[in-house]
Protein backbone atom coordinates (compact mmCIF):
# COMPACT_ATOMS: atom_id res chain seq x y z
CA UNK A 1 19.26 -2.86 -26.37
CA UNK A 2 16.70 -5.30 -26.25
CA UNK A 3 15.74 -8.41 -28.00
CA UNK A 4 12.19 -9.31 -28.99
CA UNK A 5 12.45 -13.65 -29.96
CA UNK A 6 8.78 -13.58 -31.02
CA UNK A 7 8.71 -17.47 -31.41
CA UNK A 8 9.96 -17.56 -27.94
CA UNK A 9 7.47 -15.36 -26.70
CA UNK A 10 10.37 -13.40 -24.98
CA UNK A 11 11.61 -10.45 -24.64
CA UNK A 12 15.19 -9.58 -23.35
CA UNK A 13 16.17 -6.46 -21.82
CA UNK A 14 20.46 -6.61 -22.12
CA UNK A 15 21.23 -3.37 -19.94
CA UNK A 16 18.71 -4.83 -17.12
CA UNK A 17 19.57 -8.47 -17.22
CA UNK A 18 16.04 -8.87 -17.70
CA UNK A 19 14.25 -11.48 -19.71
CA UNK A 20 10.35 -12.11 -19.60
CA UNK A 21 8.28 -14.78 -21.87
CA UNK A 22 4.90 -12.65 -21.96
CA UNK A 23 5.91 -10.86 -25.49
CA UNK A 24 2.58 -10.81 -26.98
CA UNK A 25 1.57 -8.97 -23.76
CA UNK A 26 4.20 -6.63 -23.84
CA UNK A 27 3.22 -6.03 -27.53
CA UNK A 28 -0.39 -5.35 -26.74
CA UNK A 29 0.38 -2.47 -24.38
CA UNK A 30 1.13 -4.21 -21.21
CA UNK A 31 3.90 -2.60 -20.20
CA UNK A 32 3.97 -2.89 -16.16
CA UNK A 33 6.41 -6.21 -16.16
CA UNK A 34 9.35 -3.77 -18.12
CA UNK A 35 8.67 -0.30 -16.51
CA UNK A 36 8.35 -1.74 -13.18
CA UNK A 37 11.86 -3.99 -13.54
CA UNK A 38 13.45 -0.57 -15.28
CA UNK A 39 12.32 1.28 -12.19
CA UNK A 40 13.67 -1.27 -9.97
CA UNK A 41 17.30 -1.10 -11.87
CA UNK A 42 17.26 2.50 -11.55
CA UNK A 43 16.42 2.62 -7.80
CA UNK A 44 19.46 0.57 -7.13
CA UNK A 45 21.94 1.93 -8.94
CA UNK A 46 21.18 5.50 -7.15
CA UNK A 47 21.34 3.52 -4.21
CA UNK A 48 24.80 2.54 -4.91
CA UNK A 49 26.21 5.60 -6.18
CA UNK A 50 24.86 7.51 -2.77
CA UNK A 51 26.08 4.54 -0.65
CA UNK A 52 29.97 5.71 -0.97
CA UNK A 53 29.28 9.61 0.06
């Protein structure tokens, strides 16, 4: 569920919102900008399904 535009030099994460123009990073193996915005995503939505109980 992502898009990689590689004349854009972006790539688009649709479940996160997320969109970042450092594709040819990405590519290479730096993978800290997506892991650390999936992490993020994931840490809120636990927040919100705790916040009701």
């Amino acid at each position: 569920i992502r898009t990689y535009n590689f004349p854009q030099n972006r790539l688009t994460d649709h479940r996160i919102n997320l969109t970042i123009y450092k594709l040819d990073q990405i590519m290479t193996g730096d993978l800290q900008p997506v892991t650390t915005a999936l992490m993020t995503y994931e840490r809120e939505q636990l927040r919100g399904d705790t916040e009701g109980t």
